[in-house]
Each structure stands twice: as C-alpha cells, then as structure tokens.
Protein backbone atom coordinates (compact mmCIF):
# COMPACT_ATOMS: atom_id res chain seq x y z
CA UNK A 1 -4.67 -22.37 4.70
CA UNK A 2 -7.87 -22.60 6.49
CA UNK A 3 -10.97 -21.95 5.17
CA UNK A 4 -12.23 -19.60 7.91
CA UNK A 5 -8.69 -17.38 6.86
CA UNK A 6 -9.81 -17.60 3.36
CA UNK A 7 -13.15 -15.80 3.78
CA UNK A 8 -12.62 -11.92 4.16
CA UNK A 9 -14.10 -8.83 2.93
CA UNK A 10 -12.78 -5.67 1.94
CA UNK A 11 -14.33 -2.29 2.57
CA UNK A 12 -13.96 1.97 3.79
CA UNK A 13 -15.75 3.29 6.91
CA UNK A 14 -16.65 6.62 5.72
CA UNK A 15 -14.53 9.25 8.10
CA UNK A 16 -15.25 12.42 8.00
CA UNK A 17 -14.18 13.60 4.46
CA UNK A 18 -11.98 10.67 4.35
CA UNK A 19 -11.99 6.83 4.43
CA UNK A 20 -10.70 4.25 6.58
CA UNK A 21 -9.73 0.96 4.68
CA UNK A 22 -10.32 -2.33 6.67
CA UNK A 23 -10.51 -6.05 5.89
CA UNK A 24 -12.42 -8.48 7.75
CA UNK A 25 -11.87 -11.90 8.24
CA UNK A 26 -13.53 -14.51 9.19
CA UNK A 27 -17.91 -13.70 10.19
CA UNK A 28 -18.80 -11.59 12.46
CA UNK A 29 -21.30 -13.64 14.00
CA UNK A 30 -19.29 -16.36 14.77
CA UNK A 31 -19.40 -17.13 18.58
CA UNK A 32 -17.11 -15.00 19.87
CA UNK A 33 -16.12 -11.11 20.29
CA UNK A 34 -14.31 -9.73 16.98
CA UNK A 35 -10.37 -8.62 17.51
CA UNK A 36 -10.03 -5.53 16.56
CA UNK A 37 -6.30 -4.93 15.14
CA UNK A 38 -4.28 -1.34 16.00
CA UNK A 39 -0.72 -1.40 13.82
CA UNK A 40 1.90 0.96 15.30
CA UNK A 41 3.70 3.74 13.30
CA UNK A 42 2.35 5.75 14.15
CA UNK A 43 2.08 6.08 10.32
CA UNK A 44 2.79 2.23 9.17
CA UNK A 45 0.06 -0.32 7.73
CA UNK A 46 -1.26 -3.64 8.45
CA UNK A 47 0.68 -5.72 6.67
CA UNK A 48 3.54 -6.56 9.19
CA UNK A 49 0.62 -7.55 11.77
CA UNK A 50 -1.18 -10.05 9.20
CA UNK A 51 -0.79 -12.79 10.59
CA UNK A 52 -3.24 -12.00 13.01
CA UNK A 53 -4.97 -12.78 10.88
CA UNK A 54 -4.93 -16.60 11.42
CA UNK A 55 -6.79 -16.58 14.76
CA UNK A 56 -9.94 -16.10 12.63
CA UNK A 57 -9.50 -20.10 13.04
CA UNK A 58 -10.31 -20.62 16.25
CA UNK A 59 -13.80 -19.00 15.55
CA UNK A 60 -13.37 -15.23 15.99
CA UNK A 61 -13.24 -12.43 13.11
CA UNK A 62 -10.29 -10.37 12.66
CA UNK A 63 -10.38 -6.75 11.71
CA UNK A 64 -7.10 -4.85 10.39
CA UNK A 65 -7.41 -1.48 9.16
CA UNK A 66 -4.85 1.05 7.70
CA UNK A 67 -5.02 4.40 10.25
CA UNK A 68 -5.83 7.59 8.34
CA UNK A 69 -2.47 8.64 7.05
CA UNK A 70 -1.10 5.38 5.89
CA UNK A 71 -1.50 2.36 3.24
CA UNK A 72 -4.83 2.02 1.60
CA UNK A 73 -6.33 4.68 4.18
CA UNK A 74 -6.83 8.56 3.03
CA UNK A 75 -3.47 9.95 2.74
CA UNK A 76 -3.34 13.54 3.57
CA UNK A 77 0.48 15.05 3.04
CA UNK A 78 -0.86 18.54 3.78
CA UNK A 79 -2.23 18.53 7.38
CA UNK A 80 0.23 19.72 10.02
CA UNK A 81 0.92 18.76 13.85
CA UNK A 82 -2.35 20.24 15.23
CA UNK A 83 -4.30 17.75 12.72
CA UNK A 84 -2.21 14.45 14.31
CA UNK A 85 -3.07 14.06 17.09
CA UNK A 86 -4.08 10.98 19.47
CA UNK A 87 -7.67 11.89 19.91
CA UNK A 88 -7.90 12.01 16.11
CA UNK A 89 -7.09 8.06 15.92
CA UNK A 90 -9.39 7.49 18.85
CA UNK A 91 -12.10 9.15 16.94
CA UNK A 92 -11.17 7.08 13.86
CA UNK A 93 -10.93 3.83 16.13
CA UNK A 94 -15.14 4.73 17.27
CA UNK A 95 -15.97 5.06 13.78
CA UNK A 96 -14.97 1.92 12.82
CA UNK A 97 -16.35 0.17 15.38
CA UNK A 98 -19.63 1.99 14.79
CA UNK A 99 -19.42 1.40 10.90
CA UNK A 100 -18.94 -2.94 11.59
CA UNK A 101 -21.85 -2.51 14.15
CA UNK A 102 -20.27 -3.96 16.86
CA UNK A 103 -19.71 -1.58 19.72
CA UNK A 104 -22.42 -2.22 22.32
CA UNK A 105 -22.02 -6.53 21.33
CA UNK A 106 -18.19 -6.72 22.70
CA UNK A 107 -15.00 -7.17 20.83
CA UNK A 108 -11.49 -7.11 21.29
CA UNK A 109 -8.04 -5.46 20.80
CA UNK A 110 -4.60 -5.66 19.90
CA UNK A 111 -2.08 -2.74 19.83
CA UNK A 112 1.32 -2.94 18.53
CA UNK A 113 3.86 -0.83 19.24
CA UNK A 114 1.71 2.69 18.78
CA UNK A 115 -1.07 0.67 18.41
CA UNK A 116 -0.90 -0.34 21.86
CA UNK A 117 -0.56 2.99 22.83
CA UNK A 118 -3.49 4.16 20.63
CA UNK A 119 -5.38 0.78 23.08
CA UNK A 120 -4.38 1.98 26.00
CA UNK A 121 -5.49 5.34 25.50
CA UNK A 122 -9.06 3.87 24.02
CA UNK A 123 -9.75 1.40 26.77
CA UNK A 124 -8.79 4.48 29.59
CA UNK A 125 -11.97 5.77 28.30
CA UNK A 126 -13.84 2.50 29.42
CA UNK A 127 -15.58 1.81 26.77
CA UNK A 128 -18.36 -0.73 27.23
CA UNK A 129 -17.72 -3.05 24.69
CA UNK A 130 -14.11 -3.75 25.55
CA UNK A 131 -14.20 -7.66 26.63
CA UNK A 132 -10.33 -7.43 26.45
CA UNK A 133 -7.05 -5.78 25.25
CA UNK A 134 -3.72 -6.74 24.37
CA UNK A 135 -0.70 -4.63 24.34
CA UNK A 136 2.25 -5.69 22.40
CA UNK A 137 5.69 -4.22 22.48
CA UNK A 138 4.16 -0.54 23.60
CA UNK A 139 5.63 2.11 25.90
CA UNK A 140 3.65 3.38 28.72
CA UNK A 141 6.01 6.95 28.15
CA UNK A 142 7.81 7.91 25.40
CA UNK A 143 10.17 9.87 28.01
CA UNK A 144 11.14 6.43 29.02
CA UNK A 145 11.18 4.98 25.12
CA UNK A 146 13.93 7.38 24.38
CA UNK A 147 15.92 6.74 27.20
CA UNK A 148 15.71 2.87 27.00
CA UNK A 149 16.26 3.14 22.77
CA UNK A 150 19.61 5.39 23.24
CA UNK A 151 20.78 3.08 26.15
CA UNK A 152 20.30 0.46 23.38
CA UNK A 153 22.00 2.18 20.43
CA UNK A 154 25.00 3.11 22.85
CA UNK A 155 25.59 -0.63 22.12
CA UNK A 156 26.15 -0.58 18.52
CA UNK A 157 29.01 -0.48 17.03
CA UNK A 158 30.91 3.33 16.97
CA UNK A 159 30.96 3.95 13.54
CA UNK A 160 27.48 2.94 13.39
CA UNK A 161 26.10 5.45 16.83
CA UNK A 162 28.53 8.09 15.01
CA UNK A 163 27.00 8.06 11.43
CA UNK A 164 23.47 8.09 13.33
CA UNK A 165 25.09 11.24 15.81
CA UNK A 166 26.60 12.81 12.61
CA UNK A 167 23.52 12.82 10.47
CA UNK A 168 21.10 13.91 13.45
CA UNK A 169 23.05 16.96 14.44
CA UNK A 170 23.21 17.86 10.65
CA UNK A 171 19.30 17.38 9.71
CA UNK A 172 20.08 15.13 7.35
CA UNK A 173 17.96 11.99 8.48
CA UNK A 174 17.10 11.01 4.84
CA UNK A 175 20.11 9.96 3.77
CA UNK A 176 21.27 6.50 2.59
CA UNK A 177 23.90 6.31 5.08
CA UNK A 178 21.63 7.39 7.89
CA UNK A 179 19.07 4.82 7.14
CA UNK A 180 21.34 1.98 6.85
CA UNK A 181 22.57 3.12 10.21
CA UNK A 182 19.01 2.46 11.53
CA UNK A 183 18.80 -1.02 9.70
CA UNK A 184 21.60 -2.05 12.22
CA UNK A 185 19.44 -1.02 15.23
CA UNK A 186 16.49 -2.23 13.42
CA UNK A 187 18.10 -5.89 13.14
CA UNK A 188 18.74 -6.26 16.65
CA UNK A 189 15.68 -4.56 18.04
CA UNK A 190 12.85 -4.60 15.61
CA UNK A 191 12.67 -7.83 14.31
CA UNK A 192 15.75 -10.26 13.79
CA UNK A 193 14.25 -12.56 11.74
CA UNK A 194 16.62 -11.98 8.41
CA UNK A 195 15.83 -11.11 5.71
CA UNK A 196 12.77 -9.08 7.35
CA UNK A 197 9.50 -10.71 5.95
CA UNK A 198 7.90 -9.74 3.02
CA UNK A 199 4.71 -8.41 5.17
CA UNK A 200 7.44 -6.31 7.49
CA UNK A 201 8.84 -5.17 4.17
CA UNK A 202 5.56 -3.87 2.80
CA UNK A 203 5.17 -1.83 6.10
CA UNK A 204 8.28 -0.30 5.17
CA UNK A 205 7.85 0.25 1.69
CA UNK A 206 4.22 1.90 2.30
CA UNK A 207 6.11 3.92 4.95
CA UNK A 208 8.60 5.22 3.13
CA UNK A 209 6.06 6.63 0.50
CA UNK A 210 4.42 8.76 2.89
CA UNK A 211 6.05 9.41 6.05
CA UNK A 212 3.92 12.19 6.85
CA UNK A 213 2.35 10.90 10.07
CA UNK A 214 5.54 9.15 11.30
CA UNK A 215 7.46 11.93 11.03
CA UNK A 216 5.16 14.16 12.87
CA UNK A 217 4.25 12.48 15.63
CA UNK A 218 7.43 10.02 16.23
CA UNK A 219 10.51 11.43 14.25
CA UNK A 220 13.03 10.31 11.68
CA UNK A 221 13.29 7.41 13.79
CA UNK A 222 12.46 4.81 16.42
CA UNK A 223 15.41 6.61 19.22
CA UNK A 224 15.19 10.26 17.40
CA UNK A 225 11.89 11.23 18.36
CA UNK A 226 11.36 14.90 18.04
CA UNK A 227 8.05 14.68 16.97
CA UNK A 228 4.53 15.46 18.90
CA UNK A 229 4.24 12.43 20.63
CA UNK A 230 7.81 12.92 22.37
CA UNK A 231 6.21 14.13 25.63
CA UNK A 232 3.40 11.23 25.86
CA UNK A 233 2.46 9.16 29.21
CA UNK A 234 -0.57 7.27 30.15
CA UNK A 235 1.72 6.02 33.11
CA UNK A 236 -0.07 8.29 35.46
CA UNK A 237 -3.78 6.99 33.78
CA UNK A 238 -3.41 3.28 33.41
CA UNK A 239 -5.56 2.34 36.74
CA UNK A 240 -8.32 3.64 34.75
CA UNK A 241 -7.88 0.24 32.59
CA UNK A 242 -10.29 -2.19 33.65
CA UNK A 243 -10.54 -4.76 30.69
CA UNK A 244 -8.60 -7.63 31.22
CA UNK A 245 -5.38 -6.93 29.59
CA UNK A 246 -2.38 -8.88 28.07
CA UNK A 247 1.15 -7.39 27.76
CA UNK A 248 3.56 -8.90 25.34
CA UNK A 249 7.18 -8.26 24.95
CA UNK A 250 10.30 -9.59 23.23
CA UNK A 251 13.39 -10.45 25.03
CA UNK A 252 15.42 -7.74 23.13
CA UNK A 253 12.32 -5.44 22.39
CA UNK A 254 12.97 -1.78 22.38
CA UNK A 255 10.25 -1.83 24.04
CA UNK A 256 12.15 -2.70 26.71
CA UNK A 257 11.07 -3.92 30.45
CA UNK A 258 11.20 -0.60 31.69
CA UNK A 259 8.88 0.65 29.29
CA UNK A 260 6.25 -1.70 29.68
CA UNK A 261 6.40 -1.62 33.59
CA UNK A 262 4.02 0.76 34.27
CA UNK A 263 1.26 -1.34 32.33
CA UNK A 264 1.99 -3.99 34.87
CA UNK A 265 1.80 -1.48 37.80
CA UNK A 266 -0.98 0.12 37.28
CA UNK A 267 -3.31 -2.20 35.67
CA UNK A 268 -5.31 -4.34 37.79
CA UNK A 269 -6.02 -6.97 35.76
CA UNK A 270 -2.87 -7.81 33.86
CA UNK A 271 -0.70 -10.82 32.88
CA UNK A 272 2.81 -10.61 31.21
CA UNK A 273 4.50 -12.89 28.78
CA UNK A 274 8.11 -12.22 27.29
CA UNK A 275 9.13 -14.10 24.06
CA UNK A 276 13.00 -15.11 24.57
CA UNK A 277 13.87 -15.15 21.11
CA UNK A 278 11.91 -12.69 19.46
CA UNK A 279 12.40 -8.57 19.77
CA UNK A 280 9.39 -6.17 18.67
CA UNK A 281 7.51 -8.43 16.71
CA UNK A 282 6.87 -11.74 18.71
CA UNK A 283 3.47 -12.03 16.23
CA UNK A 284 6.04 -12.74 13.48
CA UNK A 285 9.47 -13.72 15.14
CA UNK A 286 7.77 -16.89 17.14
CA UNK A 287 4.41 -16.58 15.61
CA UNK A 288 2.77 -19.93 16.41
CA UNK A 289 3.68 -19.25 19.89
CA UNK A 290 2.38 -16.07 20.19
CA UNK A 291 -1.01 -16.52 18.31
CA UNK A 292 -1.58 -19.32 20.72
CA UNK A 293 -0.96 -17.04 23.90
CA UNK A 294 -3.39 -14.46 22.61
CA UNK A 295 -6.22 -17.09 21.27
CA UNK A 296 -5.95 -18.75 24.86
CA UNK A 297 -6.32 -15.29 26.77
CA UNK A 298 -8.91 -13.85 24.31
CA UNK A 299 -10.81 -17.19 25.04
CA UNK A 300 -11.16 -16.64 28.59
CA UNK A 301 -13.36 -13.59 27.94
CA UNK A 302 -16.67 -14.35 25.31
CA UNK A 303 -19.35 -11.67 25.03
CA UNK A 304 -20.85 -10.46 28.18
CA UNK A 305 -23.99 -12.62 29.61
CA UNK A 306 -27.49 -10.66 29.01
C-alpha cells in the first residue's frame, strides 16, 4: 500500500451535543483541495466507500466521516422524523468542514447514493469553497427513484416480487424471508460483485444495528420508500449548481438513467461517465477505473488563484 494511504488520523468534530467521527488521510496541506467523502444511507457508514481512500496518492487528503446516526458517529435511536431531516446533515456537513479548517481554502466532494443527494443539496447553497463535486449513483427525485426501482423489481423473478408484495402489504419488512427477497434485487442492482466485499458487508452489518435513520427517511428498503425523504427533488434547483460537477453511474444502477437526467439538464457544468459492468457501486465494482476518472477530473480544478 502506499505510504501516503498509510498516514491517517482519527478524530470527532464536536456537534452540537453529539460527535461526528471522521478519518483523514493523507495531509492536509498537500497541494491540492481535500475530498470531502458523503456515504449514502441515508443511515449507512463509510466503510463501503473506502477505497476512496486511495486517491490520497495522487497528493490530495481524503476525509470520510460516519453521518450522525450511523457507525462510529452519535447514535441517537430516540429522535423522531422532525429531528431527520436534510438540513440537519447539511448543518453537520458545515461543521466538519469548519472543525478541519478548510472551508474558505477549497476542497472537494463526493456523494454516493444519498450522499450525492446530501452534495447536491450543499453545493445549491454555493458555497465558496466548493472547487468541485461528484455525484455518484444519486437520484435527482425520489418520485422518479421509486418508479425506476419497481420497474426494476418487476423483473425479478415472481416468487421473489411476490414474497417482497406479500411482506409489504403485511408490515412485516423484518423478516428473513423479506430480506433475502431484497438480497436478489440487491445482487443485480447494488453491487454484483459476489460475495459483496467485506467493506460493503460492514455497511450492512453497522446498518442493520441501527436502522433508525434509514428507516425514517428512506424505508424498509431501497424500492419501499415510505419514509420522509419519499417526496424529495432538487430537479427543479439544480441550475443553482455552479461547481464543476461529475456524475457517475453504473450500467445496471438503480440509479438508473432517468434518475440521474436531471443532473445533466440542469447543471451547467457537467460531464457523465457510465461504468458498463458495474451497478451502484462503480468505486468498488471497477474500482481502478473509477478512482482514475475522479483523480483526473478533481485534477482539473486546484485551489482557487489569490
């Protein structure tokens, strides 16, 4: 392993009452703008995005962090729908970048999934020291998510779309049969890299111990979303990006073309790159590719001259 990957740094940004775990890799003064790393979820960790981690060789820091709600973060099982809300993981997203010191210098992002949502909401705000953003395998409307994730379970097997129908209709999402249901979907659509990872695994293991914010805002899961977040859109705010952005997608993403459109529509400076053998993890299911797309881009844009 590089050295440069070898040389990181735990630590909490104080939140509030709570704390925000992060890990830095890599220096911060190194030459070039930090990248900032947003995991989806909403609800998961960092682990099944680690291997961002490895662009802290071509000179840059890397920043994960666990959101408030999940893995190493403050967990808190108690708060209700009014406490989960986007603006609360924008807030959290400020902090952190105030805590590391490096909001007015410049620095970058990458969302998966949620955490591409969670990007595009932050950089609609325009804040100043966006040099650039990436958004991987994110919707631009969950309206459209839903549609485009049931158009792509009405392709699975019928015993498979009936357990899923039977256990919806009777609330009882939890159960074995139900989840294995959702591995099939999962397989096809997720990530189809089999067995799933060890870092995809973690995700899912750290998941499954608190669901709390997954459940609230998404649902039981990735087409049943009854959750808060079920009637979100930025498709009518994306001109108000004006960082340089990157879209990625997977060839059989659930995040399918359709969702991602409107990021291409309405963003003025915007470039698209589809992985053909990869689905909602191209960072993992063609990784070298994919690190070497987003090094190149995030190369084209170093901190701003004085």
């Amino acid at each position: 392993m590089d050295e440069t990957i070898t040389q990181s740094r735990e630590g909490f940004a104080p939140f509030g009452a709570w704390r925000t775990w992060y890990r830095l890799t890599g220096a911060l003064d190194g030459g070039k703008p930090p990248l900032i790393v947003l995991h989806g979820g909403p609800g998961c960790t960092h682990d099944y995005v680690d291997s961002l981690k490895e662009l802290a060789a071509t000179g840059r820091a890397v920043v994960h962090y666990d959101q408030l709600g999940g893995g190493r973060s403050t967990h808190l099982p108690e708060m209700g729908p009014q406490f989960w809300t986007v603006q609360l993981f924008i807030d959290e997203l400020n902090n952190l970048l105030d805590h590391l010191g490096i909001r007015q210098s410049g620095y970058h992002l990458f969302g998966q999934s949620w955490g591409g949502m969670l990007g595009a909401e932050f950089a609609i705000t325009q804040p100043p020291g966006l040099r650039a953003l990436v958004i991987a395998d994110s919707p631009a409307s969950m309206k459209t998510w839903v549609a485009e994730a049931n158009r792509l379970r009405a392709a699975l097997p019928d015993d498979v779309q009936a357990t899923l129908t039977r256990h919806e209709a009777d609330g009882t999402t939890a159960s074995p049969a139900y989840e294995a249901a959702v591995a099939v979907f999962y397989a096809k659509h997720l990530c189809r890299i089999e067995p799933m990872p060890d870092e995809v695994t973690r995700t899912f293991t750290m998941l499954a111990q608190d669901p709390t914010v997954y459940h609230t805002m998404n649902g039981p899961s990735e087409f049943h979303v009854i959750g808060t977040l079920k009637h979100w859109t930025v498709v009518d705010r994306v001109h108000a990006i004006t960082a340089p952005t990157l879209l990625i997608s997977g060839k059989y993403d659930e995040a399918t073309i359709a969702c991602v459109q409107p990021f291409l529509a309405g963003i003025a400076d915007v470039r698209w790159h589809i992985f053909g053998r990869s689905s909602h993890m191209p960072h993992v299911e063609e990784k070298a590719e994919c690190l070497a797309l987003v090094a190149a881009f995030l190369d084209r844009y170093p901190f701003a001259s004085s």
